[in-house]
PDB file of N, CA and C in Angstrom:
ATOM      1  N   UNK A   1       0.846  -1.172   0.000  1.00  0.00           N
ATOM      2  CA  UNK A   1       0.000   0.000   0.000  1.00  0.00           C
ATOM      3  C   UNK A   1       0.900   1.247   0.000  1.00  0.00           C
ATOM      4  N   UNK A   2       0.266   2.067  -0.739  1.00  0.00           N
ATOM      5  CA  UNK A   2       1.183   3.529  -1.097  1.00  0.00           C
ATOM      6  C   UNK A   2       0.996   4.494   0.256  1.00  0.00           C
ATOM      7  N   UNK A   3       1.481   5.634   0.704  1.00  0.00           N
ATOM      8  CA  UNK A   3       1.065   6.211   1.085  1.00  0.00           C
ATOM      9  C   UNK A   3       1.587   7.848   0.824  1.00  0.00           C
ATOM     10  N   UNK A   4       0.909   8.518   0.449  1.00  0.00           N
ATOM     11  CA  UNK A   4       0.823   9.920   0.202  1.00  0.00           C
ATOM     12  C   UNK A   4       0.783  11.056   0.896  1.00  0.00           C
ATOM     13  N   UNK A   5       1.665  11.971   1.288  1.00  0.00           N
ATOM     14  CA  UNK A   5       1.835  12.757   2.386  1.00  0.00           C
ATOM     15  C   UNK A   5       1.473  13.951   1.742  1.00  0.00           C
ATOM     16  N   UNK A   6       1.718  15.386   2.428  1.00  0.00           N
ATOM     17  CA  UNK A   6       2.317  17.080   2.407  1.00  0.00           C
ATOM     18  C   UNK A   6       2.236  18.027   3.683  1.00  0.00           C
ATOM     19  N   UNK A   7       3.625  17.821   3.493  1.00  0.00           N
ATOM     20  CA  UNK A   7       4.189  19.175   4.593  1.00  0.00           C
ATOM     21  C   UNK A   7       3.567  20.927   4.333  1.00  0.00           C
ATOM     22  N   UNK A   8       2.757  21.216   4.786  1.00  0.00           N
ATOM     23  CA  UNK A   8       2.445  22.373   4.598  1.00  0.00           C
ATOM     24  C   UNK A   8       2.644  23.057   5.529  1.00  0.00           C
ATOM     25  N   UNK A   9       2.878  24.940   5.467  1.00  0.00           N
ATOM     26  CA  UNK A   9       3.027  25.572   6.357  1.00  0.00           C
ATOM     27  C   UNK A   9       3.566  27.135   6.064  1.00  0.00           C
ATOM     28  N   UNK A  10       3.749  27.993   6.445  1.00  0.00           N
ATOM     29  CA  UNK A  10       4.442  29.282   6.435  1.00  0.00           C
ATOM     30  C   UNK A  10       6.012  29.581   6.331  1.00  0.00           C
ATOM     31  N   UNK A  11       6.584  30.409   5.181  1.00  0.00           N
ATOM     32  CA  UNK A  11       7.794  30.549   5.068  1.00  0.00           C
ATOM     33  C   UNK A  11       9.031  30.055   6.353  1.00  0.00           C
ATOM     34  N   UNK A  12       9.669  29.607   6.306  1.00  0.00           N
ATOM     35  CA  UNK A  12      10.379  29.557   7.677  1.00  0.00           C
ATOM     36  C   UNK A  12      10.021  29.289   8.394  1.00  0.00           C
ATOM     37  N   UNK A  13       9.327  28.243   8.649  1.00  0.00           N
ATOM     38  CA  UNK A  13       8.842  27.475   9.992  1.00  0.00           C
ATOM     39  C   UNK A  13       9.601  26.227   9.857  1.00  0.00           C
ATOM     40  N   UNK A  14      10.432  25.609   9.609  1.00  0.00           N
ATOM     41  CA  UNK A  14      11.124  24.045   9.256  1.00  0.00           C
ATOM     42  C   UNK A  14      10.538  23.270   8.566  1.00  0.00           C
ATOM     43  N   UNK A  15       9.710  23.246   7.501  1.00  0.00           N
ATOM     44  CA  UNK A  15       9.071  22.300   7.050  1.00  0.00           C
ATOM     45  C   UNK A  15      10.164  21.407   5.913  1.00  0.00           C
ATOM     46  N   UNK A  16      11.130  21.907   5.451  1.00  0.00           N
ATOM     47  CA  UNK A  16      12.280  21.513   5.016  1.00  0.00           C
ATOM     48  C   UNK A  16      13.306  20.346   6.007  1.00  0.00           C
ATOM     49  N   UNK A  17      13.143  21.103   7.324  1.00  0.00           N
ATOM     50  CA  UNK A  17      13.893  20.238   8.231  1.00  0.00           C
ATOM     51  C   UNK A  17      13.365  19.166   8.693  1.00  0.00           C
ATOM     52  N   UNK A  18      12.018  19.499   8.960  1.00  0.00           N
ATOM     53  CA  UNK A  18      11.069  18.523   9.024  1.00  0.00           C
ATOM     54  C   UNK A  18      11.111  17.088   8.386  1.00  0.00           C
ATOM     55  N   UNK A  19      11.087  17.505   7.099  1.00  0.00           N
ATOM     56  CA  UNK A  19      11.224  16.593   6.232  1.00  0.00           C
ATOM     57  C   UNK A  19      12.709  15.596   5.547  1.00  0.00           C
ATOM     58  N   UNK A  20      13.707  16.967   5.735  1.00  0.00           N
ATOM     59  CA  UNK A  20      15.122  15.685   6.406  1.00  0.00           C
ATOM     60  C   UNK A  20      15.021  15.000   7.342  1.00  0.00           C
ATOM     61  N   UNK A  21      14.020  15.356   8.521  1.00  0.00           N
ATOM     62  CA  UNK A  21      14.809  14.739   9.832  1.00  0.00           C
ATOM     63  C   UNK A  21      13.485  13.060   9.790  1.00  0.00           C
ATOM     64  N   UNK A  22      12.670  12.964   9.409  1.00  0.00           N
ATOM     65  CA  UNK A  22      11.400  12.084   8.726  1.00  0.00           C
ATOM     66  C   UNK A  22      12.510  11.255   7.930  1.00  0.00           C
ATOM     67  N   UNK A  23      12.559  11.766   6.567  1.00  0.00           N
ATOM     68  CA  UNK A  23      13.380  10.761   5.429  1.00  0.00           C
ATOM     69  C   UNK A  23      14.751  10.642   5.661  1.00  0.00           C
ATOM     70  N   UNK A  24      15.541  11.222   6.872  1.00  0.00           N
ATOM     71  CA  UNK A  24      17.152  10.970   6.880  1.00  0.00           C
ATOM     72  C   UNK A  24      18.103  11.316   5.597  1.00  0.00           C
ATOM     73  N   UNK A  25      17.125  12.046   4.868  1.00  0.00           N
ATOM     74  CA  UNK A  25      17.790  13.188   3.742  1.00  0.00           C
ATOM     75  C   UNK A  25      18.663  14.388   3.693  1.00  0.00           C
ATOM     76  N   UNK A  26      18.617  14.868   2.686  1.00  0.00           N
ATOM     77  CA  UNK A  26      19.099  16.364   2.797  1.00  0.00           C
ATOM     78  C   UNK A  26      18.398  16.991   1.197  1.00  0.00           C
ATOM     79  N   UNK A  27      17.207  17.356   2.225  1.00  0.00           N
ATOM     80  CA  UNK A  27      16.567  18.424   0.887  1.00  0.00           C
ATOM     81  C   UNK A  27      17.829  20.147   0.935  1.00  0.00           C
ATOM     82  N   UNK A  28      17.394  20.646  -0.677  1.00  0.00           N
ATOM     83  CA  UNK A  28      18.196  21.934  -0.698  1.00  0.00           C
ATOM     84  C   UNK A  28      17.124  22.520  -0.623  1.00  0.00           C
ATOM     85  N   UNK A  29      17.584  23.618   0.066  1.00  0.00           N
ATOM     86  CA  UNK A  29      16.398  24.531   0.522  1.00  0.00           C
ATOM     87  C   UNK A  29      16.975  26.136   0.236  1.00  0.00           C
ATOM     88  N   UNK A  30      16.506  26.555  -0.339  1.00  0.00           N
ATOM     89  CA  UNK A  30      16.677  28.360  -1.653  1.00  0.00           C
ATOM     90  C   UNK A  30      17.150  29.164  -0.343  1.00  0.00           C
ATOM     91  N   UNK A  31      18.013  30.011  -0.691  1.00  0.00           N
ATOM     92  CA  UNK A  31      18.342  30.848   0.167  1.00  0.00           C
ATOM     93  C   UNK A  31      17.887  32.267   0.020  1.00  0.00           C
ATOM     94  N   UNK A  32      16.526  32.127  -0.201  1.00  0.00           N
ATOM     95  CA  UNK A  32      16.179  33.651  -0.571  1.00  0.00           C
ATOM     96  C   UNK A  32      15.756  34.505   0.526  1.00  0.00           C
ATOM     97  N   UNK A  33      16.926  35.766   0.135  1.00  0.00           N
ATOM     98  CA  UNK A  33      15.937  36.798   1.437  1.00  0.00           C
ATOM     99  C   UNK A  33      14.340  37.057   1.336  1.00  0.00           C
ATOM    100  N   UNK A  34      13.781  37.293   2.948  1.00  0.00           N
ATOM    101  CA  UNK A  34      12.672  37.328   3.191  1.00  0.00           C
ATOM    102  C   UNK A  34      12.313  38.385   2.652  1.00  0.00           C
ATOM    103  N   UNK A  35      10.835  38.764   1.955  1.00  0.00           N
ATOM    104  CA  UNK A  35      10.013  39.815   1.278  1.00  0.00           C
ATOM    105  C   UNK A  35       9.047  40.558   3.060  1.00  0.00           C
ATOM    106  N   UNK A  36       9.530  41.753   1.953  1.00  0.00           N
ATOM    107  CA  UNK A  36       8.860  42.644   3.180  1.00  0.00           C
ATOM    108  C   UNK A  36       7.308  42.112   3.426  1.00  0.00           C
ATOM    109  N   UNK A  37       6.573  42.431   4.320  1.00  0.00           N
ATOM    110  CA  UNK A  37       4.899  42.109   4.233  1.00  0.00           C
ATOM    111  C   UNK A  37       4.733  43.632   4.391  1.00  0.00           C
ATOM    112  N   UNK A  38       3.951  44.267   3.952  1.00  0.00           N
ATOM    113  CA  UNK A  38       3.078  45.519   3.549  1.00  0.00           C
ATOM    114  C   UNK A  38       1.962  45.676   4.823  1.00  0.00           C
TER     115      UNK A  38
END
């Protein structure tokens, strides 16, 4: 049986780390500076 996930969530909350520390990976994760909010 398959099973089908998604990490969802807000800029910078770990959902990247999250998901190395789950699969024992190393996702690349963008180094972009943060956008102002208005």
């Amino acid at each position: 049986m398959a099973l089908t996930a998604g990490i969802v969530g807000l800029p910078n909350v770990g959902k990247s780390t999250l998901f190395n520390a789950i699969t024992k990976s190393s996702a690349v994760t963008p180094q972009n500076p943060p956008s102002p909010i208005d």
